[in-house]
N, C-alpha and C. Protein backbone atom coordinates (compact mmCIF):
# COMPACT_ATOMS: atom_id res chain seq x y z
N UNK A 1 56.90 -9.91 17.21
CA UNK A 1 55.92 -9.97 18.27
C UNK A 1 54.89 -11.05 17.96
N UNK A 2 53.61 -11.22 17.22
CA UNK A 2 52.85 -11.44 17.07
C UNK A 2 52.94 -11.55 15.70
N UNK A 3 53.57 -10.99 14.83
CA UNK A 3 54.01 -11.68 13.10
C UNK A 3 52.67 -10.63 12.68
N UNK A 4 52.21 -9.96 13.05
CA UNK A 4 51.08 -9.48 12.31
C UNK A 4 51.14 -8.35 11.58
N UNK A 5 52.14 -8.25 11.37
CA UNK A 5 52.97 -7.04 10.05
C UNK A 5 52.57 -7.28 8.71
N UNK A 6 52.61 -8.55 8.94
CA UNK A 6 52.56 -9.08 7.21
C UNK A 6 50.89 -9.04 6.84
N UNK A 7 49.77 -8.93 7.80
CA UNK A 7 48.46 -8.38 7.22
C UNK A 7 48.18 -7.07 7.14
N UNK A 8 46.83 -6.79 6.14
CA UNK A 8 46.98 -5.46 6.02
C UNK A 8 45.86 -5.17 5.59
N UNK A 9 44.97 -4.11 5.95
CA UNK A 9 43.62 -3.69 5.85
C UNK A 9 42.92 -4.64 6.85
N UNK A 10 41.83 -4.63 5.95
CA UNK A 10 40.81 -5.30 6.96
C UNK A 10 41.20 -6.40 7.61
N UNK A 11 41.88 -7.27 7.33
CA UNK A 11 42.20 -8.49 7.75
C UNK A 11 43.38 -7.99 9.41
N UNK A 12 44.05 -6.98 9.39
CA UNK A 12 44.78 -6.58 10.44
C UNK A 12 43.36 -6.35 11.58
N UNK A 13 42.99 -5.23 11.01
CA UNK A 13 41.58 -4.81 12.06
C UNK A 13 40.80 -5.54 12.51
N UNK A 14 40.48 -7.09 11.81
CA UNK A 14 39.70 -8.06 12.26
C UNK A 14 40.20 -8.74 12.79
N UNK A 15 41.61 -9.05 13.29
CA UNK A 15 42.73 -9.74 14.00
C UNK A 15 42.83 -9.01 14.93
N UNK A 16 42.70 -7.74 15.51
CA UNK A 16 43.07 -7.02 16.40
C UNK A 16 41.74 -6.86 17.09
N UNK A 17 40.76 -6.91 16.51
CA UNK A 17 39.58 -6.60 17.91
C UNK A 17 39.38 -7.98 18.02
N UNK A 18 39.57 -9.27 17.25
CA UNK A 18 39.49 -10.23 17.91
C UNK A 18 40.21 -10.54 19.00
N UNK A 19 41.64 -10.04 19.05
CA UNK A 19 42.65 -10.34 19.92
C UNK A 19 42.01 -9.51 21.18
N UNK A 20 41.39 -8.48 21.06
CA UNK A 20 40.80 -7.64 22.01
C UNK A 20 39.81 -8.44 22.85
N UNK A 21 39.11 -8.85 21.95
CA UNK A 21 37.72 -9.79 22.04
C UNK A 21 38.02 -10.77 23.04
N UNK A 22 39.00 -12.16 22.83
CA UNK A 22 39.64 -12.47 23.62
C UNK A 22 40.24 -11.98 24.99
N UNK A 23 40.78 -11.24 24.75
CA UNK A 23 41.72 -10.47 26.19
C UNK A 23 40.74 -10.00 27.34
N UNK A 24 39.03 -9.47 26.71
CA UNK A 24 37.93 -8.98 27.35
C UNK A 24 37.89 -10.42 27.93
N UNK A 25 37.04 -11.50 27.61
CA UNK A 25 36.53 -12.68 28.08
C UNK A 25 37.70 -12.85 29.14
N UNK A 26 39.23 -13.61 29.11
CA UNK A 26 39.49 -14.35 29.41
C UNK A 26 39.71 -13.20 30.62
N UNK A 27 39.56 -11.77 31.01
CA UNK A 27 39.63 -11.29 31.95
C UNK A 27 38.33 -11.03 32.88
N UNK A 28 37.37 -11.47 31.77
CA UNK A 28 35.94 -11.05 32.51
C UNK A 28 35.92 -12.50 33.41
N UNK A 29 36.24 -13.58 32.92
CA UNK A 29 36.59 -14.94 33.70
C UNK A 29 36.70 -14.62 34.83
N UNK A 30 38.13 -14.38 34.50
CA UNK A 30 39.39 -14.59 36.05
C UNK A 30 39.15 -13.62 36.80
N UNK A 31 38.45 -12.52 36.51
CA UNK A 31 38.11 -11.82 37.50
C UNK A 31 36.63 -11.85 38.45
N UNK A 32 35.76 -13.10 37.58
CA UNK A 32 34.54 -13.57 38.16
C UNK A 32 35.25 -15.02 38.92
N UNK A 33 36.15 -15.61 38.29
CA UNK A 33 36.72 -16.33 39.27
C UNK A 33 37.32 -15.99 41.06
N UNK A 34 37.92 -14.77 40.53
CA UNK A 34 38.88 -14.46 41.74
C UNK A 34 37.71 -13.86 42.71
N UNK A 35 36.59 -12.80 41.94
CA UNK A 35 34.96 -12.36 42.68
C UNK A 35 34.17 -13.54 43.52
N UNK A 36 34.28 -14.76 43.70
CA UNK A 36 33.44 -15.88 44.00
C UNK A 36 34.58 -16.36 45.06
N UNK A 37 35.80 -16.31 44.91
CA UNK A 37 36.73 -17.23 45.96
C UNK A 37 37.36 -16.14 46.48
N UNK A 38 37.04 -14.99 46.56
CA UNK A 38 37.23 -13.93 47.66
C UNK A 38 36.60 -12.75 47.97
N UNK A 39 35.67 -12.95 47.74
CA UNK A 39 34.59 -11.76 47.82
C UNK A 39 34.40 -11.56 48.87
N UNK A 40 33.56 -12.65 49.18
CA UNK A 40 33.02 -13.10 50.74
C UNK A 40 34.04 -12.40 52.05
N UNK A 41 35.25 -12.84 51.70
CA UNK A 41 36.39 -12.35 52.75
C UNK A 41 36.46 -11.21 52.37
N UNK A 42 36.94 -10.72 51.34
CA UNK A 42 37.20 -9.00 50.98
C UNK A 42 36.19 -8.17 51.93
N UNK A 43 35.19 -8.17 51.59
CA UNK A 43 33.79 -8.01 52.34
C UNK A 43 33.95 -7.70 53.39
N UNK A 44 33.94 -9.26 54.46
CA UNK A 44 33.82 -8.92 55.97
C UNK A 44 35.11 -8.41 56.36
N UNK A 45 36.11 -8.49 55.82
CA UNK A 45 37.54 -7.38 56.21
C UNK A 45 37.00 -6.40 56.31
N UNK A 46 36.39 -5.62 54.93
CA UNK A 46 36.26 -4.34 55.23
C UNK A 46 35.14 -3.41 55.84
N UNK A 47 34.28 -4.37 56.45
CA UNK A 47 33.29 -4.42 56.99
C UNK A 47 33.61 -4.35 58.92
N UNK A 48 34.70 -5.19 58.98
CA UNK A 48 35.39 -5.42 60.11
C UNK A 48 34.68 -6.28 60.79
N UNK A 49 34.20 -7.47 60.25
CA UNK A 49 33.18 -8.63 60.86
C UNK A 49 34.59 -9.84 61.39
């Protein structure tokens, strides 16, 4: 998968919430991306404007 078998103790655990760490941001992004270029519409759809 990810080869990360071969660490062990702390060094696994500090690889894994980083990988977490990562996965948070690059979703807090794309989902403030996708919030700004369709909000506006989402909105008045369900608004029925």
């Amino acid at each position: 998968m990810l080869g990360l078998e071969g660490l062990s103790g702390n060094m696994l655990a500090a690889t894994l919430i980083g990988l977490v760490l990562v996965e948070a941001i690059v979703l807090y992004v794309g989902y403030g991306i996708l919030e700004s270029a369709l909000g506006k519409r989402v909105t008045d759809l369900i608004r029925g404007i």
